[in-house]
C-alpha atoms as a PDB file:
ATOM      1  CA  UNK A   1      77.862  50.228 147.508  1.00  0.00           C
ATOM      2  CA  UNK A   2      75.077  50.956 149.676  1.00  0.00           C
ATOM      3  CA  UNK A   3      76.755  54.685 150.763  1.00  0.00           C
ATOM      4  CA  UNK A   4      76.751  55.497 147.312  1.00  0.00           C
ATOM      5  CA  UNK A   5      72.922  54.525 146.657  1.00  0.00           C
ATOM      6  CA  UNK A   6      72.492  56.356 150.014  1.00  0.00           C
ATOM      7  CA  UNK A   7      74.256  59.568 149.222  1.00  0.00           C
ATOM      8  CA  UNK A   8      72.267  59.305 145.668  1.00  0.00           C
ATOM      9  CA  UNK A   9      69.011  59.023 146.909  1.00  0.00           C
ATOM     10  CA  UNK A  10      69.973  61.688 149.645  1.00  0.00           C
ATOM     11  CA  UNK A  11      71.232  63.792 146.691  1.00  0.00           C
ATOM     12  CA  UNK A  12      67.625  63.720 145.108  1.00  0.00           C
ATOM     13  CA  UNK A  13      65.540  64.369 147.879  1.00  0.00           C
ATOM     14  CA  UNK A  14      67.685  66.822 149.391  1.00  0.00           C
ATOM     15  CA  UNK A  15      68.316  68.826 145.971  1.00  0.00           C
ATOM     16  CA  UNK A  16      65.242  70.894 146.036  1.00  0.00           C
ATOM     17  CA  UNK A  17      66.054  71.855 149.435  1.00  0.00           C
ATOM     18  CA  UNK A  18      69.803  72.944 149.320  1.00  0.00           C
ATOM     19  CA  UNK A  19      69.333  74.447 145.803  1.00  0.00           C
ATOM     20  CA  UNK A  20      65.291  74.875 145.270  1.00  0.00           C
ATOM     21  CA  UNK A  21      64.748  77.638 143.668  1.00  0.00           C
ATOM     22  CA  UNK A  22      62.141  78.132 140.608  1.00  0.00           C
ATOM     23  CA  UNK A  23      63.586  78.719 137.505  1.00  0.00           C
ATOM     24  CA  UNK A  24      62.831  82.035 135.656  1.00  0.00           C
ATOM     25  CA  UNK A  25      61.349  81.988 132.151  1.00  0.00           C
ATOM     26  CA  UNK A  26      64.734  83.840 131.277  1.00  0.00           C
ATOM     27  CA  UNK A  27      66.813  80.685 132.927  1.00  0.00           C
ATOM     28  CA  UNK A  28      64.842  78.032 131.986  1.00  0.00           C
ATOM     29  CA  UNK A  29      66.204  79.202 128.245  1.00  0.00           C
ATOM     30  CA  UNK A  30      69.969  78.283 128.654  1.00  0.00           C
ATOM     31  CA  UNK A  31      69.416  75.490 131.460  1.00  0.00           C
ATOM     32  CA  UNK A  32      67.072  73.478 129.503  1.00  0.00           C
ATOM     33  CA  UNK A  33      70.026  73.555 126.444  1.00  0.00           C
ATOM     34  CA  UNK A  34      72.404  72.465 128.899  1.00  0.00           C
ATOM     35  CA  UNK A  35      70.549  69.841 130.232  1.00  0.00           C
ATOM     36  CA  UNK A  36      69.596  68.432 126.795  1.00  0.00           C
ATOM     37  CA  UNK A  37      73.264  69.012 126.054  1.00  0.00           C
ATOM     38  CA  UNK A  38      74.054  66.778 128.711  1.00  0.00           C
ATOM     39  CA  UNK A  39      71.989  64.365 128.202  1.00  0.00           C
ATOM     40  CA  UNK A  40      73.308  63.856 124.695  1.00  0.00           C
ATOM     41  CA  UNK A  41      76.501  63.227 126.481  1.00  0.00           C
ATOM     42  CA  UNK A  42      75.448  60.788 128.860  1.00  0.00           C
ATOM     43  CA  UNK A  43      74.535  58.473 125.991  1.00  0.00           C
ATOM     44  CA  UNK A  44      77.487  59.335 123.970  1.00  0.00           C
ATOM     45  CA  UNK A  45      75.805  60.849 121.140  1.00  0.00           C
ATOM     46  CA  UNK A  46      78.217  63.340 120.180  1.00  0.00           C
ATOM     47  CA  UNK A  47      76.866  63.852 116.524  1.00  0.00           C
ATOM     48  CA  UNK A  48      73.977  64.981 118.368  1.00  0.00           C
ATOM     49  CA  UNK A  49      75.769  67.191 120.874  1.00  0.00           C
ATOM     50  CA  UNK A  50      77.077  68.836 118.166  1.00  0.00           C
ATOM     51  CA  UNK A  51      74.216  71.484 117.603  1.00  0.00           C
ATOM     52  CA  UNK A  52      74.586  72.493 121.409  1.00  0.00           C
ATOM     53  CA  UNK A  53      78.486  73.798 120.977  1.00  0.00           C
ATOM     54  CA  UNK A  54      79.559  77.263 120.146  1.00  0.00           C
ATOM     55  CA  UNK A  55      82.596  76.559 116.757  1.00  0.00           C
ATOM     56  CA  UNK A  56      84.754  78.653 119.016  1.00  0.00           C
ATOM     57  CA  UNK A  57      84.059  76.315 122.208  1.00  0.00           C
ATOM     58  CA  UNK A  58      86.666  75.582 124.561  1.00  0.00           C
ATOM     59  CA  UNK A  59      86.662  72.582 127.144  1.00  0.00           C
ATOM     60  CA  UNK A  60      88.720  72.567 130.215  1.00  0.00           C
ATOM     61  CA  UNK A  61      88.898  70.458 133.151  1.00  0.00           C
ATOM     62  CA  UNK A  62      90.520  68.596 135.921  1.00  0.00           C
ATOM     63  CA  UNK A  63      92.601  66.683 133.380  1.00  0.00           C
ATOM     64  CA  UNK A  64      93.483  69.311 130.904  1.00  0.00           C
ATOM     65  CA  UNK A  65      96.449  71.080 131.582  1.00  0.00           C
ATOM     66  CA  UNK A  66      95.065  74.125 129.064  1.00  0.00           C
ATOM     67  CA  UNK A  67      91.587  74.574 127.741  1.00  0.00           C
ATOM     68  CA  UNK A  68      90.408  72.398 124.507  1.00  0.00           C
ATOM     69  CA  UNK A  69      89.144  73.633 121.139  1.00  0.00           C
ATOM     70  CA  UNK A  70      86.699  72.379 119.389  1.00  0.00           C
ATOM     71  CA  UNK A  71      89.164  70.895 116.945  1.00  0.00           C
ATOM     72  CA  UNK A  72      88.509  67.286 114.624  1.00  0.00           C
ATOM     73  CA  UNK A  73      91.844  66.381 116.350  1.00  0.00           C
ATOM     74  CA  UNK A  74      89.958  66.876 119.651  1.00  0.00           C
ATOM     75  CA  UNK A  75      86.594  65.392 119.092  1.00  0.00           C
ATOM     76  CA  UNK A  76      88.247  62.341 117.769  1.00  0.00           C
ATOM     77  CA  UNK A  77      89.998  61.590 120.923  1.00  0.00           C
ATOM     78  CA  UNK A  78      86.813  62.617 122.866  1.00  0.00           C
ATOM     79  CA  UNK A  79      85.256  59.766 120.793  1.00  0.00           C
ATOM     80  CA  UNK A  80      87.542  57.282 121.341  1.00  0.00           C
ATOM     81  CA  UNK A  81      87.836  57.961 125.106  1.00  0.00           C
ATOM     82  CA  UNK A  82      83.955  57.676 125.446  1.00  0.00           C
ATOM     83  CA  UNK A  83      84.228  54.160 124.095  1.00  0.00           C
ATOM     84  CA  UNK A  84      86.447  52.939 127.076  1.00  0.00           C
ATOM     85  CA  UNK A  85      84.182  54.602 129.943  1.00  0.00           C
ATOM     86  CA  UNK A  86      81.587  52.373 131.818  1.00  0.00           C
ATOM     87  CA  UNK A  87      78.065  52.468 131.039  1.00  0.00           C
ATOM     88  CA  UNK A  88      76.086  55.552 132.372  1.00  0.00           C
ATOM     89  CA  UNK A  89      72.562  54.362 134.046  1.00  0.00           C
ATOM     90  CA  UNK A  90      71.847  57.316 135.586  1.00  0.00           C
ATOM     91  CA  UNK A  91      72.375  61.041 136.069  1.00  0.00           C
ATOM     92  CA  UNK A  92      71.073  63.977 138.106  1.00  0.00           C
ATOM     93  CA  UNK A  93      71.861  67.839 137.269  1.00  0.00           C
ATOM     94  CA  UNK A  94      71.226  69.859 139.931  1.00  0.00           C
ATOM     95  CA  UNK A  95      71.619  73.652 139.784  1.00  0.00           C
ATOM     96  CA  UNK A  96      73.332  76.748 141.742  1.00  0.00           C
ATOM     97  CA  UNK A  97      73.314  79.583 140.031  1.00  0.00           C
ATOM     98  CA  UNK A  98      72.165  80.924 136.102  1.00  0.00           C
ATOM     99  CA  UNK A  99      73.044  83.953 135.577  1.00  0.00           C
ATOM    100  CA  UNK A 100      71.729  85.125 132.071  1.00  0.00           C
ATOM    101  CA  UNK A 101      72.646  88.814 130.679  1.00  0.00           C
ATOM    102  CA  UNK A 102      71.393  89.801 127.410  1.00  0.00           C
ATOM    103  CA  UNK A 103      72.927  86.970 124.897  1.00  0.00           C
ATOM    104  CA  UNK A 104      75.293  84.926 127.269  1.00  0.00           C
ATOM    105  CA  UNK A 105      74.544  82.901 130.497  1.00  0.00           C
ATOM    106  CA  UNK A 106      76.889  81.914 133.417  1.00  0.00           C
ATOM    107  CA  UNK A 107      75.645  78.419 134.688  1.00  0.00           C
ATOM    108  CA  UNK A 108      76.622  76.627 137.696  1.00  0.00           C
ATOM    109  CA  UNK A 109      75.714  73.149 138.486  1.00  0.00           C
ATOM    110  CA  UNK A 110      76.521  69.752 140.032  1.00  0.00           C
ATOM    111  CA  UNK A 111      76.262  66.463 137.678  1.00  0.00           C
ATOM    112  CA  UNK A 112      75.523  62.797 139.387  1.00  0.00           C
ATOM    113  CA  UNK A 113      76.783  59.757 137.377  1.00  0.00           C
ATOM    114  CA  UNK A 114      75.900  57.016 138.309  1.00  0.00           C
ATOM    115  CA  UNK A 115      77.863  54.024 135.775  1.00  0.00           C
ATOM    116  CA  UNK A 116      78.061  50.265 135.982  1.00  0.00           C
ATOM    117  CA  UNK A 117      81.313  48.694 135.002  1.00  0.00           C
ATOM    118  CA  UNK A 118      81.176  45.180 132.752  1.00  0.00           C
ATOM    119  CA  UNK A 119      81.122  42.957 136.437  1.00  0.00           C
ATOM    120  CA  UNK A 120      78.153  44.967 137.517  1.00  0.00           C
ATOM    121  CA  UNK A 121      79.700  47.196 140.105  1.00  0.00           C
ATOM    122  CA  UNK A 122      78.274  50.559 140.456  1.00  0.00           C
ATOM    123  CA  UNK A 123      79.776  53.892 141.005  1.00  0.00           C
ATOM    124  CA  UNK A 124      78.772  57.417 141.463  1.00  0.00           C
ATOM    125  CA  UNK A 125      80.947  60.658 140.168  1.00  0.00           C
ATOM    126  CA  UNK A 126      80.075  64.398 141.086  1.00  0.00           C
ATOM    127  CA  UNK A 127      81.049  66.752 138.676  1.00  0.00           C
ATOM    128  CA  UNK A 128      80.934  70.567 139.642  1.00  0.00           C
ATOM    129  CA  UNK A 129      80.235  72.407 136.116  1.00  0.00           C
ATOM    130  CA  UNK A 130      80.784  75.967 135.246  1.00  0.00           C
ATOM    131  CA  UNK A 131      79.398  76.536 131.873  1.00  0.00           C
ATOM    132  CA  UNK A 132      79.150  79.774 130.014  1.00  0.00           C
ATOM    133  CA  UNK A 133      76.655  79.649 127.051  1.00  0.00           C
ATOM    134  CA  UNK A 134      76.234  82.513 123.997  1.00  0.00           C
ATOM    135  CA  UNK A 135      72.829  82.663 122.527  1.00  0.00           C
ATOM    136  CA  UNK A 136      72.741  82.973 118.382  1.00  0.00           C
ATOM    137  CA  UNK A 137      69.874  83.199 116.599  1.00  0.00           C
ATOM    138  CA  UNK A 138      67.730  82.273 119.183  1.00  0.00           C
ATOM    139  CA  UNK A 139      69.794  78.958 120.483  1.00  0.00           C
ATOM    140  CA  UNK A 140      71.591  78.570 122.986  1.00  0.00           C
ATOM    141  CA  UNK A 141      75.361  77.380 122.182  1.00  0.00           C
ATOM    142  CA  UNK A 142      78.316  76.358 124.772  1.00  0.00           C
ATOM    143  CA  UNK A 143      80.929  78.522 124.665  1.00  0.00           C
ATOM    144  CA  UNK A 144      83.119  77.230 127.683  1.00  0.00           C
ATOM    145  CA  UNK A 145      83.243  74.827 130.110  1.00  0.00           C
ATOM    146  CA  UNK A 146      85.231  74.566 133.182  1.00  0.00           C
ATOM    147  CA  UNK A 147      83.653  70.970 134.959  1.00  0.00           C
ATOM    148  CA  UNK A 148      85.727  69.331 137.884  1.00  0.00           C
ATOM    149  CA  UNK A 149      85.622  66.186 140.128  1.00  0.00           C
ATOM    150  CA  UNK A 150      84.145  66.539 143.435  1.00  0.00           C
ATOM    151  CA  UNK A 151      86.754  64.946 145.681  1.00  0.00           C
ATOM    152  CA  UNK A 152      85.160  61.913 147.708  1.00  0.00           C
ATOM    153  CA  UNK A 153      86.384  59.937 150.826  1.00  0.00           C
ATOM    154  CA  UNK A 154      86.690  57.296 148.685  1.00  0.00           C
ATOM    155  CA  UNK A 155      88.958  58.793 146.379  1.00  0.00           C
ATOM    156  CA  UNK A 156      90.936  59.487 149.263  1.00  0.00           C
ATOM    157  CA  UNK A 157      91.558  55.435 149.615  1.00  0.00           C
ATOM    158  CA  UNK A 158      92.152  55.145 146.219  1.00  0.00           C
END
């Protein structure tokens, strides 16, 4: 437990060092949506989230054998899965990269969770996100998303 409030509070301070870099007025466009975007998601309001994704959105990740639509069949079981996750107390978005080129934006980021189970016992996830975002009249949508698990040692042991 301690390693994991170490490696988060290393995580924080060390953040602006291994990926400081300021923002352009042009980035801070697409970043910010993605950040309030998350956000939304950490407290599981997708009716909220809602105004942040593209209609023709697609969702893949480490446990999706093919990308996801944006389908009612889709956001139901998103729904229902969020119900059986721990509670999210924290979470940290650090970014790589944003590329933006005329209407669309490439954006590449790590995600800290930190969540609590119901006996109290905290845990810390690293997601590595690869977003690509479509701006339409004047907002900034999701388009895709590619996220994956960053492998731990103790994932190893698990």
């Amino acid at each position: 437990m301690r390693i994991a409030a170490l490696a988060l509070a290393a995580s924080f301070l060390a953040s602006p060092l291994a990926f400081g870099f300021e923002l352009t007025e042009e980035q801070k466009g697409p970043w910010n949506a993605l950040e309030e975007q998350v956000a939304l998601d950490m407290k599981k309001d997708l009716k909220s989230e809602m105004r942040y994704l593209h209609p023709k959105a697609c969702f893949w990740g480490d446990r999706s054998p093919a990308p996801q639509s944006l389908s009612a069949k889709n956001i139901s079981y998103y729904e229902k899965w969020l119900e059986g996750q721990d509670e999210i107390i924290a979470h940290n978005m650090i970014p790589v990269s944003v590329v933006v080129v005329d209407d669309v934006a490439i954006i590449n980021f790590y995600l800290h969770i930190l969540t609590k189970d119901d006996t109290g016992e905290q845990d810390e996830m690293i997601i590595r996100g690869h977003n690509t975002w479509k701006k339409e009249q004047d907002r900034w949508l999701l388009l895709a998303t590619y996220n994956t698990k960053v492998k731990t040692d103790e994932d190893d042991e698990d």
